[in-house]
Protein backbone atom coordinates (compact mmCIF):
# COMPACT_ATOMS: atom_id res chain seq x y z
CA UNK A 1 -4.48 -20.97 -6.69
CA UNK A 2 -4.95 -21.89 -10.27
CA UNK A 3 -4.96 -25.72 -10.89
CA UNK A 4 -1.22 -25.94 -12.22
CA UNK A 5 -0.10 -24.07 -9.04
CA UNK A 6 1.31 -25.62 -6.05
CA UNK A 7 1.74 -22.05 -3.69
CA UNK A 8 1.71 -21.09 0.03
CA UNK A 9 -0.97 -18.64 0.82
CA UNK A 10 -0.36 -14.91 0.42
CA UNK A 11 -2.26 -11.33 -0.09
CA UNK A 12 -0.92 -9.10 -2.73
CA UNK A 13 -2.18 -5.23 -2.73
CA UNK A 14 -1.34 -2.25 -5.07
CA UNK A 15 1.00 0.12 -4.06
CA UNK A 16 0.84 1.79 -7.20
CA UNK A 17 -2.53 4.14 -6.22
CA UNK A 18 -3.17 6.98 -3.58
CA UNK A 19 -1.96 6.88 -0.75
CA UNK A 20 -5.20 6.45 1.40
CA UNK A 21 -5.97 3.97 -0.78
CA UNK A 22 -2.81 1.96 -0.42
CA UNK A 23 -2.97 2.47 3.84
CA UNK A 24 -6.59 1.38 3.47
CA UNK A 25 -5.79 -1.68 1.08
CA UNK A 26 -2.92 -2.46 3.52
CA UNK A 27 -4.73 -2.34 6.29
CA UNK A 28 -7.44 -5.38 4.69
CA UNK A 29 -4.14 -7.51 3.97
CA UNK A 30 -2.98 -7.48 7.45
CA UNK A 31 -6.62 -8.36 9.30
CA UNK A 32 -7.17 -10.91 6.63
CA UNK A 33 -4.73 -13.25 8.40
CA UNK A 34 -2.22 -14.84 6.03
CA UNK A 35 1.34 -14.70 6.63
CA UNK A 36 3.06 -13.15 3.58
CA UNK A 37 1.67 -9.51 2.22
CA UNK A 38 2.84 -8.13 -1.45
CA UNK A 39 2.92 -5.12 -1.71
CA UNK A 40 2.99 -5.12 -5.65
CA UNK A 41 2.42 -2.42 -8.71
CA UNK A 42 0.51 -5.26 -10.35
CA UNK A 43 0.83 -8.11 -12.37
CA UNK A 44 -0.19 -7.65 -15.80
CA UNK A 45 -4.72 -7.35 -15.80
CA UNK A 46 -4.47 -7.32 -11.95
CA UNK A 47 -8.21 -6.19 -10.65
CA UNK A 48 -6.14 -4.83 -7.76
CA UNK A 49 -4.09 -2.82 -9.48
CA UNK A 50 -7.23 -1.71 -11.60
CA UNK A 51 -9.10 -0.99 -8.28
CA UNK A 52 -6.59 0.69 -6.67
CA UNK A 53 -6.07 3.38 -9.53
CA UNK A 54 -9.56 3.77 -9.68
CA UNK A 55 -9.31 4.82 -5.98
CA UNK A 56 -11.10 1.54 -4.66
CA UNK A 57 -9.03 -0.33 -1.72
CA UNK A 58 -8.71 -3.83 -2.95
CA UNK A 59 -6.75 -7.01 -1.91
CA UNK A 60 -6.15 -10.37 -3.79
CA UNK A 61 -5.70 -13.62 -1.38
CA UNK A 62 -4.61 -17.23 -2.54
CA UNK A 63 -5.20 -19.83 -0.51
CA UNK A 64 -5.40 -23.43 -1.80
CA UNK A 65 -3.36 -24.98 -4.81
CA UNK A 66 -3.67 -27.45 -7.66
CA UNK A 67 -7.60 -27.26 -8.21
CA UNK A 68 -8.14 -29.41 -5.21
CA UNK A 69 -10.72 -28.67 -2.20
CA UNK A 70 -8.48 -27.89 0.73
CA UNK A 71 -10.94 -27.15 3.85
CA UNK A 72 -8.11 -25.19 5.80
CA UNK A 73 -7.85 -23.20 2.49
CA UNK A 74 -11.49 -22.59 2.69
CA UNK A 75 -11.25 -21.64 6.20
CA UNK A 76 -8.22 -19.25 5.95
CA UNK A 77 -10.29 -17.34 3.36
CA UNK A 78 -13.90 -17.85 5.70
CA UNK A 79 -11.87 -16.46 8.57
CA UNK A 80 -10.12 -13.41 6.47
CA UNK A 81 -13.36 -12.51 4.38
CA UNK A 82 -14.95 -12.00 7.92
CA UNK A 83 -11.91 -10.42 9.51
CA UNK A 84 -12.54 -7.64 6.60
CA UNK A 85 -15.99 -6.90 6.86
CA UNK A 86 -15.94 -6.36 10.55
CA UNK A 87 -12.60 -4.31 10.15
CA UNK A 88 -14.73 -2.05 7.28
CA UNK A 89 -17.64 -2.13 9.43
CA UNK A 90 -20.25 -4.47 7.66
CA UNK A 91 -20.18 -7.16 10.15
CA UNK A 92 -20.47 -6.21 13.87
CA UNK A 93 -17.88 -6.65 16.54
CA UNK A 94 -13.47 -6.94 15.66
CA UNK A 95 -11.69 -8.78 14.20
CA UNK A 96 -10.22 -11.82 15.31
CA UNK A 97 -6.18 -11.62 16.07
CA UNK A 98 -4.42 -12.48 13.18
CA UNK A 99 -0.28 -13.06 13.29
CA UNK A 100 1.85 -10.90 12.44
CA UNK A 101 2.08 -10.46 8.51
CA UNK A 102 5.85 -11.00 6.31
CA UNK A 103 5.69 -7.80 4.31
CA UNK A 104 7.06 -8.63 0.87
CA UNK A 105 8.08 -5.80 -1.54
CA UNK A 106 9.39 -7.77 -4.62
CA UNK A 107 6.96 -9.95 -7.20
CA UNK A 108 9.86 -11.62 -9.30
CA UNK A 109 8.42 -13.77 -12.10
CA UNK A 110 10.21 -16.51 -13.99
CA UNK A 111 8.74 -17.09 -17.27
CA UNK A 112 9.40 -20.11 -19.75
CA UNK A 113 11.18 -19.11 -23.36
CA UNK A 114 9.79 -22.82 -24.19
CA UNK A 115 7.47 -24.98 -24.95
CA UNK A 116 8.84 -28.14 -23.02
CA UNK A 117 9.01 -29.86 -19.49
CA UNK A 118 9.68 -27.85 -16.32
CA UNK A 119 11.91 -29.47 -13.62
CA UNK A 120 11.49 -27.05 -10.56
CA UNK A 121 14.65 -27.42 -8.26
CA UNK A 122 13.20 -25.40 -5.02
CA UNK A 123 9.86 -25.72 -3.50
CA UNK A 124 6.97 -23.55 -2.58
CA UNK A 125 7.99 -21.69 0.76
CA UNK A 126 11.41 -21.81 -0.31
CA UNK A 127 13.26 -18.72 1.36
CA UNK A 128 16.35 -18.61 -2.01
CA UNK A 129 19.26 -16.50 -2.77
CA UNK A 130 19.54 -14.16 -5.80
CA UNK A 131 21.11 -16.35 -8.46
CA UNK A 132 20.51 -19.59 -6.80
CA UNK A 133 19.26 -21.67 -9.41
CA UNK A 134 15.66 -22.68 -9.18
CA UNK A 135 14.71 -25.15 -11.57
CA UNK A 136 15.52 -25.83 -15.87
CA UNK A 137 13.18 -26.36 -18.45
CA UNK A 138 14.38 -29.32 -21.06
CA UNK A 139 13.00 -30.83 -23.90
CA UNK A 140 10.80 -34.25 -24.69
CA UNK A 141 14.41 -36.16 -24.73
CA UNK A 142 15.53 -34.23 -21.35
CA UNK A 143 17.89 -31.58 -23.34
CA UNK A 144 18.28 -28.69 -21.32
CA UNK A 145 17.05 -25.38 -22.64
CA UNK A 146 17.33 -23.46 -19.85
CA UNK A 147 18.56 -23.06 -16.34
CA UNK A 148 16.60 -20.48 -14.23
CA UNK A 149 17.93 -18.86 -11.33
CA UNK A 150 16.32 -16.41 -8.94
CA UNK A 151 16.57 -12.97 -9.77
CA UNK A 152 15.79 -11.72 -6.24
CA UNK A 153 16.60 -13.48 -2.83
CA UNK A 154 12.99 -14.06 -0.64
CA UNK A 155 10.76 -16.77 -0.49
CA UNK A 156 8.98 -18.92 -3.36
CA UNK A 157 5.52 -18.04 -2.98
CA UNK A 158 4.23 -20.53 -6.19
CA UNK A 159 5.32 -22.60 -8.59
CA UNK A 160 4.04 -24.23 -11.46
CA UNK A 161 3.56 -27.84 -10.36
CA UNK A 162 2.61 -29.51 -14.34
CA UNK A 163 5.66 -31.10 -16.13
CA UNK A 164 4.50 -29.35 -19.14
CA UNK A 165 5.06 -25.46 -19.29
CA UNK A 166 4.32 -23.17 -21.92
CA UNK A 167 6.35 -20.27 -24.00
């Protein structure tokens, strides 16, 4: 995760290309081994998304959070990245069992209208309720600016962990 994310690990693939390359991009989330799968059109410059219309199966896996060396991160993606290339063939033998996978269909984004402080009021593996409020943004005297509220019930996969947010 990037350094001003505090997240619970997930996969995210494209649904957006063929369909063998979808089933085949699918297919790499589940043996990879983490919990929660997206399947997602793309977020905005997603090498996923830009693999999978170019007819490439492709996968994107967080693990980790906050710029800090996690060694069960490290392991989760040791474990999947090997899980892969025996499932595609490159490494001998199978892949190890893997638990079942939370398939997740909806990649609802919350974005900042301000430059100010960011007062999340859910946390990362969350499960929330459409319109349940998630957190306000306020400025350097603790004026509120705005009050965000989910606009899609599921689980918080990240969250920006810095007091400061951006615009």
């Amino acid at each position: 995760g990037d350094i001003h994310e505090a997240l619970v690990p997930f996969t995210i693939y494209s649904d957006a290309a063929e369909a063998e390359v979808v089933a085949a991009s699918r297919a790499m989330a589940e043996v990879y081994g983490i919990e929660y799968v997206l399947a997602s059109a793309s977020v905005k410059g997603g090498t996923y998304s830009a693999a999978g219309k170019a007819g490439i199966p492709c996968i994107l896996t967080e693990a980790g959070q906050l710029g800090q060396l996690d060694e069960a991160s490290v392991e989760v993606h040791l474990q999947g990245c090997r899980n892969v290339l025996k499932h595609l063939g490159s490494l001998p033998g199978n892949p190890e069992p893997v638990p079942p996978i939370r398939l997740l269909r909806t990649f609802a984004w919350l974005y900042s209208g301000h430059t100010a402080c960011w007062y999340p009021a859910v946390e990362i593996g969350q499960q929330v309720e459409e319109g349940q409020a998630v957190g306000v943004v306020r400025d350097w005297f603790g004026e509120t600016l705005e009050e965000h509220r989910s606009p899609a019930s599921g689980v918080v996969l990240f969250l920006v962990a810095s007091l400061a947010i951006n615009e």
